[in-house]
C-alpha atoms as a PDB file:
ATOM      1  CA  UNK A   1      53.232  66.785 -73.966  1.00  0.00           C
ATOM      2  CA  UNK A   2      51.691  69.584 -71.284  1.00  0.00           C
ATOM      3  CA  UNK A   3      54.265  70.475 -69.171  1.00  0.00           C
ATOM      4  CA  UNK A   4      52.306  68.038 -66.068  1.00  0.00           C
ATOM      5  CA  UNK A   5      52.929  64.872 -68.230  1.00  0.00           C
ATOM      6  CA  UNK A   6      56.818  65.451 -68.075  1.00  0.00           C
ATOM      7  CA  UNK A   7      57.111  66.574 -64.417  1.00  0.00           C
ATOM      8  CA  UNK A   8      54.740  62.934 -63.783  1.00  0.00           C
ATOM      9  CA  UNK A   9      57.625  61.193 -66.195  1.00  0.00           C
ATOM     10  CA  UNK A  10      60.390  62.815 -64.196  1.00  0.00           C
ATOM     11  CA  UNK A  11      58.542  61.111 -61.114  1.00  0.00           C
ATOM     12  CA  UNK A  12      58.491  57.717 -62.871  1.00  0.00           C
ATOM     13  CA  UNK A  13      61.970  57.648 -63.426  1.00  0.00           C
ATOM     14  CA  UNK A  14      62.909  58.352 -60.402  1.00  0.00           C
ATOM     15  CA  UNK A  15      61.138  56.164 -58.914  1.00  0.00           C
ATOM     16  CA  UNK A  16      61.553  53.156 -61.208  1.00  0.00           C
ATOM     17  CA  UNK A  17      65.790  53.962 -60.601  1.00  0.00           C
ATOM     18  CA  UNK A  18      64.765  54.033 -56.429  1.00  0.00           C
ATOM     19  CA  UNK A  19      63.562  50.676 -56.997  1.00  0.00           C
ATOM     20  CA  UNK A  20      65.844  49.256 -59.163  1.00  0.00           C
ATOM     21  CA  UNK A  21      68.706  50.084 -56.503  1.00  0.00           C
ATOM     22  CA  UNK A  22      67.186  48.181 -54.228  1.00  0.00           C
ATOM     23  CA  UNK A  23      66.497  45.069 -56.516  1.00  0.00           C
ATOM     24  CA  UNK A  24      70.223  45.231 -57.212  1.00  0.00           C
ATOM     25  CA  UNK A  25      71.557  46.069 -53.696  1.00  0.00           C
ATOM     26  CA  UNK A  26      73.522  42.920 -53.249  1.00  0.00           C
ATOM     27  CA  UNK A  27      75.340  43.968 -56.246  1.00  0.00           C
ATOM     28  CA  UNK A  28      76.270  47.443 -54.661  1.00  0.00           C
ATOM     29  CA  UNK A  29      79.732  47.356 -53.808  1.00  0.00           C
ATOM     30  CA  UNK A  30      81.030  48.538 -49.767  1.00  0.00           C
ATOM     31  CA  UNK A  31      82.829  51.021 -50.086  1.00  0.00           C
ATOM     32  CA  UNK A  32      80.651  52.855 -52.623  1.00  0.00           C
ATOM     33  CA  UNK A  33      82.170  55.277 -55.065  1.00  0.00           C
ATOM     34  CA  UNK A  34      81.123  58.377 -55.342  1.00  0.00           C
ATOM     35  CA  UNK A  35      83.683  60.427 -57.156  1.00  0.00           C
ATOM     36  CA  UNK A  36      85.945  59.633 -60.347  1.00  0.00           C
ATOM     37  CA  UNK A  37      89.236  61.242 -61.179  1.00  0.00           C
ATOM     38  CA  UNK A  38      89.890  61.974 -64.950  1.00  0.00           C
ATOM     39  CA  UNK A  39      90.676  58.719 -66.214  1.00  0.00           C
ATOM     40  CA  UNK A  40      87.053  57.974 -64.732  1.00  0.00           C
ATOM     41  CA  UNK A  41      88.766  55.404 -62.004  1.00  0.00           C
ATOM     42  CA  UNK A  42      87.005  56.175 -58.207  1.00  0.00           C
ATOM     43  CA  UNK A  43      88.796  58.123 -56.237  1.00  0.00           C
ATOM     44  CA  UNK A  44      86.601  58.761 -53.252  1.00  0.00           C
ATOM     45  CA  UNK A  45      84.393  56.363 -51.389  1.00  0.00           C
ATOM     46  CA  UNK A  46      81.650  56.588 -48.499  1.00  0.00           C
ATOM     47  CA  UNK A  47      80.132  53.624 -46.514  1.00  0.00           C
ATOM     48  CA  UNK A  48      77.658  51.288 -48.201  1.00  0.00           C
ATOM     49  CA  UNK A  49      74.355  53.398 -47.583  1.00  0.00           C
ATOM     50  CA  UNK A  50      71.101  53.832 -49.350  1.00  0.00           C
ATOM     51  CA  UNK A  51      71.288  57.479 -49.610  1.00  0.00           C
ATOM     52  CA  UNK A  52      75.282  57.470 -50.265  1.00  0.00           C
ATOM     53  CA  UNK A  53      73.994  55.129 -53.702  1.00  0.00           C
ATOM     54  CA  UNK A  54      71.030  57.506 -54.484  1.00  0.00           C
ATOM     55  CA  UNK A  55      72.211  60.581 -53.628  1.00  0.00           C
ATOM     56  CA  UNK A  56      72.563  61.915 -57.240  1.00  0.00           C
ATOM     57  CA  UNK A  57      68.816  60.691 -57.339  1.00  0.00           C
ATOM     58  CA  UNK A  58      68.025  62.740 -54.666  1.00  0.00           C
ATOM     59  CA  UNK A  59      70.007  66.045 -56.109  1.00  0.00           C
ATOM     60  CA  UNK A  60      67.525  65.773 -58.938  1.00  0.00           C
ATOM     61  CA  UNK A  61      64.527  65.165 -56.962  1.00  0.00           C
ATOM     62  CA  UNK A  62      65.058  68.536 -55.430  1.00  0.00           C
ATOM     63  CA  UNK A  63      66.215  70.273 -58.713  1.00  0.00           C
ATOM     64  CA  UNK A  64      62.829  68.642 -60.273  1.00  0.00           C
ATOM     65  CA  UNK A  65      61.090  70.932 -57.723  1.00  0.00           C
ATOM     66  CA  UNK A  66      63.210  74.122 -57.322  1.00  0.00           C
ATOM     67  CA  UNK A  67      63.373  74.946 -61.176  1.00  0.00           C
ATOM     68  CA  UNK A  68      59.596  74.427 -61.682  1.00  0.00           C
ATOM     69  CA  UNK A  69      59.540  77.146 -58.969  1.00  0.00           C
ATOM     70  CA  UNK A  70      61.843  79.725 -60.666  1.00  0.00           C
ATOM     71  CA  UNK A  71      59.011  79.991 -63.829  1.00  0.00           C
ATOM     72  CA  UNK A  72      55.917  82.985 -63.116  1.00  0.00           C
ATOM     73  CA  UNK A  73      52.607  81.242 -63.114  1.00  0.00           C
ATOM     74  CA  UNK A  74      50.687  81.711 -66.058  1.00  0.00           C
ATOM     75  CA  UNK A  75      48.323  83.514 -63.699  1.00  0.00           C
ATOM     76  CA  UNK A  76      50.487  86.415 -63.278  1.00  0.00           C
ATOM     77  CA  UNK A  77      49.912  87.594 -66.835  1.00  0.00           C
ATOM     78  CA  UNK A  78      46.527  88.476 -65.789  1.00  0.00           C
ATOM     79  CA  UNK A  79      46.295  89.777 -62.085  1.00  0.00           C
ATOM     80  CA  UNK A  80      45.517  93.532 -61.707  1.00  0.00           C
ATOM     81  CA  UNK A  81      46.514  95.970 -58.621  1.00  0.00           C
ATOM     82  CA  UNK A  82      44.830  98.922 -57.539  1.00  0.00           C
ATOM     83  CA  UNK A  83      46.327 101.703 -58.850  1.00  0.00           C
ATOM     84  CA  UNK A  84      45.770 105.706 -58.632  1.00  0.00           C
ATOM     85  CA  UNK A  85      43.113 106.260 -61.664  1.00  0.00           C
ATOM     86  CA  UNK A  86      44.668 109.748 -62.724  1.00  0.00           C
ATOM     87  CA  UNK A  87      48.178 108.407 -63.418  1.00  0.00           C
ATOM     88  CA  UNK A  88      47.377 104.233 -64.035  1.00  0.00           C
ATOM     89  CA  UNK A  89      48.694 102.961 -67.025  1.00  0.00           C
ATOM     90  CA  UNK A  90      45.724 100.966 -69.241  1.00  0.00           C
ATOM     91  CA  UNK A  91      45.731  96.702 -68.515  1.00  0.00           C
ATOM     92  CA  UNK A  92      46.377  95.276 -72.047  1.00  0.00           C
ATOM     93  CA  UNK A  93      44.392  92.370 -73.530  1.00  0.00           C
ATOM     94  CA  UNK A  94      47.438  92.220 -76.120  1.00  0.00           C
ATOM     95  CA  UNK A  95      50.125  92.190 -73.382  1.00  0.00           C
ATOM     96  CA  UNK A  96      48.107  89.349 -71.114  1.00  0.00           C
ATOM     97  CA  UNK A  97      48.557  87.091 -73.947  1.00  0.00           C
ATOM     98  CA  UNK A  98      51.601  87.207 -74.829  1.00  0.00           C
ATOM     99  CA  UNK A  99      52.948  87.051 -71.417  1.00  0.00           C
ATOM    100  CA  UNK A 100      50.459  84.548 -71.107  1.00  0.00           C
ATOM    101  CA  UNK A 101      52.219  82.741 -74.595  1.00  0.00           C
ATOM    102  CA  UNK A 102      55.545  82.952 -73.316  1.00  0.00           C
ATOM    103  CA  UNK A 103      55.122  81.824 -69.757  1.00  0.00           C
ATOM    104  CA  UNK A 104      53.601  78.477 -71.410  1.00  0.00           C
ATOM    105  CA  UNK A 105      56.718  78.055 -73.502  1.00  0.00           C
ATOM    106  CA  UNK A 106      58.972  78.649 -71.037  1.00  0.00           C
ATOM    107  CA  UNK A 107      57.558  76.040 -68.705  1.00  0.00           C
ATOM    108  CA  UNK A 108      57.242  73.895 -71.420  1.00  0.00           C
ATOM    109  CA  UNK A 109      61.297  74.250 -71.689  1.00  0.00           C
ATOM    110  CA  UNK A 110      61.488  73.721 -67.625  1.00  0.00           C
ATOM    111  CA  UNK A 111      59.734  70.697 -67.752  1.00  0.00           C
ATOM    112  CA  UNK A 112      61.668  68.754 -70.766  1.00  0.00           C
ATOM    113  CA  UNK A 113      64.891  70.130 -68.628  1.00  0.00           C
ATOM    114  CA  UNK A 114      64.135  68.679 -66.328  1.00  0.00           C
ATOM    115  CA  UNK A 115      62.786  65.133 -67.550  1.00  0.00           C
ATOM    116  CA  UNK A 116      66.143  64.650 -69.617  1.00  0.00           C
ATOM    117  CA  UNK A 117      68.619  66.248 -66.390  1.00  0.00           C
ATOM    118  CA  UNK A 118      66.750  63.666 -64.089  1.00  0.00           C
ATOM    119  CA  UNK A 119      67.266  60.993 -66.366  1.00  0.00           C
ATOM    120  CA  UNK A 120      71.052  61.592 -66.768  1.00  0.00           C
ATOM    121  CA  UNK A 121      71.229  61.932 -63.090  1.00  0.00           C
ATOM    122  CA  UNK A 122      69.344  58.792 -62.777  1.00  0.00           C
ATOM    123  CA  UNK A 123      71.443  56.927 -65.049  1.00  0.00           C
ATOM    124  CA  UNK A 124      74.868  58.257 -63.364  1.00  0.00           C
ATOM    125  CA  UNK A 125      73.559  56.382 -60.620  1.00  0.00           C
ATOM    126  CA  UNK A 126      73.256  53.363 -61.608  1.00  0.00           C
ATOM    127  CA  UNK A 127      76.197  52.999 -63.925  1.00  0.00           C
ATOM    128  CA  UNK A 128      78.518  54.537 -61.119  1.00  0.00           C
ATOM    129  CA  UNK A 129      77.428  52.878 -57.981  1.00  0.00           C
ATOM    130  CA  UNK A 130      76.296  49.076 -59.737  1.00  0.00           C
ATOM    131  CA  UNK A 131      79.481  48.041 -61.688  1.00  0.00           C
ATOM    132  CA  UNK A 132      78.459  45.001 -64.091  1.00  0.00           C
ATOM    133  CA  UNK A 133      76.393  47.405 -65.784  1.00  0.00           C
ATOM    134  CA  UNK A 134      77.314  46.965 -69.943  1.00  0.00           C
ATOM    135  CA  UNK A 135      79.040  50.648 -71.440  1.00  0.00           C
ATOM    136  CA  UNK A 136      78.555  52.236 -68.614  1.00  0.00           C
ATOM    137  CA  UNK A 137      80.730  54.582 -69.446  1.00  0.00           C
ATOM    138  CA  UNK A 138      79.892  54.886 -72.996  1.00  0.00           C
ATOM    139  CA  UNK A 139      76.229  54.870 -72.326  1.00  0.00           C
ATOM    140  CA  UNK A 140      77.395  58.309 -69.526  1.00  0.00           C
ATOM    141  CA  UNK A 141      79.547  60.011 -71.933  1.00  0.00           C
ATOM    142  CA  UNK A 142      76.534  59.580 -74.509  1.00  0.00           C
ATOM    143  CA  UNK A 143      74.010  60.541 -72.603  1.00  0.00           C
ATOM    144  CA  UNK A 144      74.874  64.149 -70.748  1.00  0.00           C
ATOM    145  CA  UNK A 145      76.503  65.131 -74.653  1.00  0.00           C
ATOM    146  CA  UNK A 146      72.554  64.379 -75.967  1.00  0.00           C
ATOM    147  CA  UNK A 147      71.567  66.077 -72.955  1.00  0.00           C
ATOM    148  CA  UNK A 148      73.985  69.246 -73.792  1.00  0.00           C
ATOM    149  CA  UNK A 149      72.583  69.624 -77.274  1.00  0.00           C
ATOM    150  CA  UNK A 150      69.296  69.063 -76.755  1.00  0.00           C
ATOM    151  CA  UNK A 151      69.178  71.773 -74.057  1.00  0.00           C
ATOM    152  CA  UNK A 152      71.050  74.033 -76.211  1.00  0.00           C
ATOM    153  CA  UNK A 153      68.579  73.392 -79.487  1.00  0.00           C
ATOM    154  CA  UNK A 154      65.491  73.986 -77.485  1.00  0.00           C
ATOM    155  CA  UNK A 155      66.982  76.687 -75.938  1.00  0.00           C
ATOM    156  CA  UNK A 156      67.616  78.587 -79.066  1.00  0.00           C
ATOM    157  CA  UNK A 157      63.979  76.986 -80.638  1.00  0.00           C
ATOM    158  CA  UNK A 158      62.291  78.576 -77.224  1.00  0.00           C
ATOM    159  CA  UNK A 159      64.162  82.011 -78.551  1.00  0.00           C
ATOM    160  CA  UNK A 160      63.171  82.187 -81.903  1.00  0.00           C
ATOM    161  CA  UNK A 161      59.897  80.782 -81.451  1.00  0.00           C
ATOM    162  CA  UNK A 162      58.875  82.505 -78.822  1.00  0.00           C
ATOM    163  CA  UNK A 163      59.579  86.127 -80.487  1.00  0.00           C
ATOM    164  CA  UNK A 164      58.065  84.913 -83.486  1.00  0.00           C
ATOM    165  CA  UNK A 165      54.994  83.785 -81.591  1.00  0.00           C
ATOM    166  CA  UNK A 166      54.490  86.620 -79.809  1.00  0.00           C
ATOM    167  CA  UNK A 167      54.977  89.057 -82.128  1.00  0.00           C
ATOM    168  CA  UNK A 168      52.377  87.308 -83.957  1.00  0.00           C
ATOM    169  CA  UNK A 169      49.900  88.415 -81.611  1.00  0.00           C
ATOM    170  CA  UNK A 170      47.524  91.776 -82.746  1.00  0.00           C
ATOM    171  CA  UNK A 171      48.291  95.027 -80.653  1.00  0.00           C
ATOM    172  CA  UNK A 172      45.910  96.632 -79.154  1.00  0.00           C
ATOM    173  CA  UNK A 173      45.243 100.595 -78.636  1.00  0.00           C
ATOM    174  CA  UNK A 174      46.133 100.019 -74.882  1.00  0.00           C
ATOM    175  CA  UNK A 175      49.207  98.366 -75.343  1.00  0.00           C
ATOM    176  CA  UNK A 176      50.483 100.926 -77.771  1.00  0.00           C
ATOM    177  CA  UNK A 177      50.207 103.648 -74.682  1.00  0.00           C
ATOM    178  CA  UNK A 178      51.628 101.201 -72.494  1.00  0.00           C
ATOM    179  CA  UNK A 179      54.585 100.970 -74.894  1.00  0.00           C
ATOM    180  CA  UNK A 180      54.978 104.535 -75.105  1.00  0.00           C
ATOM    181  CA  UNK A 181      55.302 104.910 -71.204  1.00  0.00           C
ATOM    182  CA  UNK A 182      57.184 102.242 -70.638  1.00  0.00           C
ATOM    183  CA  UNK A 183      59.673 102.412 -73.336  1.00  0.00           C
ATOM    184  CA  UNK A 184      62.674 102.790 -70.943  1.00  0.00           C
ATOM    185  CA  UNK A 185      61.756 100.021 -68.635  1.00  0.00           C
ATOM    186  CA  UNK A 186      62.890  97.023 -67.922  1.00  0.00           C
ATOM    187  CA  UNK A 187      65.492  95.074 -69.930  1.00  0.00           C
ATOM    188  CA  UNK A 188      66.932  92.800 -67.092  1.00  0.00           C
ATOM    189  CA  UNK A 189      64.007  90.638 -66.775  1.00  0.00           C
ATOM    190  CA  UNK A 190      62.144  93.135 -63.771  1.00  0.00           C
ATOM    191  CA  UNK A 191      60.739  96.854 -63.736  1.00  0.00           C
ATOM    192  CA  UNK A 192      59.400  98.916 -61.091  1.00  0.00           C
ATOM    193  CA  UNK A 193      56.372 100.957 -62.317  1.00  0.00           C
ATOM    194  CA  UNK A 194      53.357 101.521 -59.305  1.00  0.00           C
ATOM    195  CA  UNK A 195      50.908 103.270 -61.649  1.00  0.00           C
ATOM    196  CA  UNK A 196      51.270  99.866 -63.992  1.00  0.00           C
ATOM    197  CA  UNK A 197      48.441  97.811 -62.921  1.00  0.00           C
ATOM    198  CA  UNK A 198      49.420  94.683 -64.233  1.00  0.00           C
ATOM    199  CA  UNK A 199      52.455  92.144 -62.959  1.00  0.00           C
ATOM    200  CA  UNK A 200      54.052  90.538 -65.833  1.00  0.00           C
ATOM    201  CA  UNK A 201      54.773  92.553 -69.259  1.00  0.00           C
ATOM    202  CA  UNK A 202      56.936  91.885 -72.724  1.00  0.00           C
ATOM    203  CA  UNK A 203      58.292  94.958 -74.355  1.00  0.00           C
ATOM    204  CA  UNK A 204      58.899  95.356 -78.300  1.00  0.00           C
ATOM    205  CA  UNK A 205      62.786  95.389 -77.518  1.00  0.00           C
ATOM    206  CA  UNK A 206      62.657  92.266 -76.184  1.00  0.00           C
ATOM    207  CA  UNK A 207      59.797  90.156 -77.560  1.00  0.00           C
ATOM    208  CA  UNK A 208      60.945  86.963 -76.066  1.00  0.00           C
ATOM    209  CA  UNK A 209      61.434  88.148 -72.006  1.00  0.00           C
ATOM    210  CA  UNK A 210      59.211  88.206 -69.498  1.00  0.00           C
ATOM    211  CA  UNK A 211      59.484  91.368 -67.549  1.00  0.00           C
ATOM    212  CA  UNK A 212      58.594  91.112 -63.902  1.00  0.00           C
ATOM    213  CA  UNK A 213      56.930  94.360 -62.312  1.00  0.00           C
ATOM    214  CA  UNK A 214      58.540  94.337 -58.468  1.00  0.00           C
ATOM    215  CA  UNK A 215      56.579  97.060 -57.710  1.00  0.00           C
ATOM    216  CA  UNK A 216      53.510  95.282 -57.095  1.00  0.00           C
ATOM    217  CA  UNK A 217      53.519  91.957 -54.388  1.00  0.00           C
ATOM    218  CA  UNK A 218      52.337  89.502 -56.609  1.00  0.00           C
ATOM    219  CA  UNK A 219      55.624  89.827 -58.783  1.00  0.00           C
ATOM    220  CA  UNK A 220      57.768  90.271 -55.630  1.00  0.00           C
ATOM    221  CA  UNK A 221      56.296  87.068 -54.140  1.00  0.00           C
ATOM    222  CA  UNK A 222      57.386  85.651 -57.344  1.00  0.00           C
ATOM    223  CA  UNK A 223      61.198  86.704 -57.079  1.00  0.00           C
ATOM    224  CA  UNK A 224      61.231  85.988 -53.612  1.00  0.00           C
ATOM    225  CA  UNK A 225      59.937  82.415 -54.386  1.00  0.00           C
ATOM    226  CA  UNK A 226      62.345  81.743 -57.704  1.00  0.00           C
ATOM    227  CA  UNK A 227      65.539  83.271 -55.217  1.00  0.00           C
ATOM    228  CA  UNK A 228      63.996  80.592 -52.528  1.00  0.00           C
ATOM    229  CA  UNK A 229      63.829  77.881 -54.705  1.00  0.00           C
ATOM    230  CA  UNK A 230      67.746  77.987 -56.046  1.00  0.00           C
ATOM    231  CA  UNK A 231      69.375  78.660 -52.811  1.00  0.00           C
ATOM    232  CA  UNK A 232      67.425  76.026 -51.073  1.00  0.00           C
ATOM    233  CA  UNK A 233      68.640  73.826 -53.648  1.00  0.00           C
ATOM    234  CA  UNK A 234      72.426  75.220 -53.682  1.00  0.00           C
ATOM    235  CA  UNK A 235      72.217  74.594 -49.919  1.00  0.00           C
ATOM    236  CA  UNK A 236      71.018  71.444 -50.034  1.00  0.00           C
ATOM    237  CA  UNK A 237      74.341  70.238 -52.554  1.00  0.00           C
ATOM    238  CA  UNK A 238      76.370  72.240 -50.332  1.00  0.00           C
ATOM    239  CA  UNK A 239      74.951  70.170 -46.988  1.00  0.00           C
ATOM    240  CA  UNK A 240      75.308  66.833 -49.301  1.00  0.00           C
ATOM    241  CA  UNK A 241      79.245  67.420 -49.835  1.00  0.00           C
ATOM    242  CA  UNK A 242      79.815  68.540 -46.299  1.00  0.00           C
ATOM    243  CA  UNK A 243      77.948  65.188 -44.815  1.00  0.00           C
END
């Protein structure tokens, strides 16, 4: 599946639980519960509301957005700034692609993330808030434990993958200078080189990172929107517990 298919799924099931709350709304309970103590028996409750029994729905509608948000378009890889011609580093064919490579992967990752977190969220929801719902708990505990390892075995299959993938790629005589010069650079995931024309690189140390060049506004418009993105979506958890 293209990373588009599982952001439209993550829509589906979010809708299709929307809807289903409402089908079953005579069965939601007044007081609804909205927080368990260890044992898993409620120990908080807040006034029979629509948003009060979807508001886990709604924490991973915004999630679904903010963490497509925190991955570079695949664009990036290939976007060139003007840059003094005696001192300019060379753009790299070999470079473009396998940022271009990686990007695609790591979306790829974002996207099943956030199908499978949606539909845990989703679920929560409707075993915690509807109670005649059969192994609820079971079907809870079950689900965010497949969640865990699946997240963790991609992760590590985006790693290894990725590095092998990438390194698979042909260097070119450009990228071999570009190597040379920028063999100290990055290593935290961002660099700051002005006579590097290009806004995205992967260095041989670290075959399987992205490395963001901040000195150029294309990859500082990128930060700035991935920082957005997560403390828009911090804030808005933060404003849900307050209310």
């Amino acid at each position: 599946m293209r990373s588009r298919q599982y952001y439209i799924a993550t829509a589906v099931v979010c809708a299709l639980t929307l809807v289903y709350m409402l089908l079953r709304w005579d069965s939601v309970p007044d007081p609804i519960p909205v927080h368990f103590d260890g044992s898993g028996n409620p120990d908080r409750f807040e006034p029979k509301s629509f948003l009060n029994a979807t508001v886990l729905v709604w924490i991973g509608v915004v999630f679904a957005i903010a963490l497509p948000l925190c991955v570079p378009p695949i664009s990036l890889a290939r976007i060139t700034m003007d840059v003094p011609a005696e001192s300019a580093l060379p753009f790299s064919e070999a470079t473009a692609q396998r940022a271009e490579l990686l990007t695609g992967k790591t979306a790829t990752f974002i996207a099943q993330t956030v199908l499978t977190m949606t539909a845990c969220v989703c679920l929560t929801t409707v075993c915690t808030v509807i109670p005649d719902i059969p192994f609820s708990g079971f079907l809870l505990v079950a689900a965010w434990i497949a969640f865990t390892v699946f997240i963790m075995i991609q992760g590590v299959r985006l790693t290894l993958t990725s590095a092998k993938a990438v390194q698979s790629i042909p260097t070119d005589h450009d990228e071999q200078v570009r190597n040379t010069a920028l063999r100290f650079a990055g290593g935290m995931g961002f660099y700051n080189e002005p006579t590097d024309p290009m806004c995205i690189a992967i260095f041989p140390m670290n075959p399987s990172k992205l490395q963001i060049n901040t000195a150029h506004e294309p990859g500082r418009r990128y930060l700035w929107r991935m920082g957005i993105a997560l403390s828009a979506s911090i804030a808005f958890c933060v404003l849900i517990d307050v209310l």
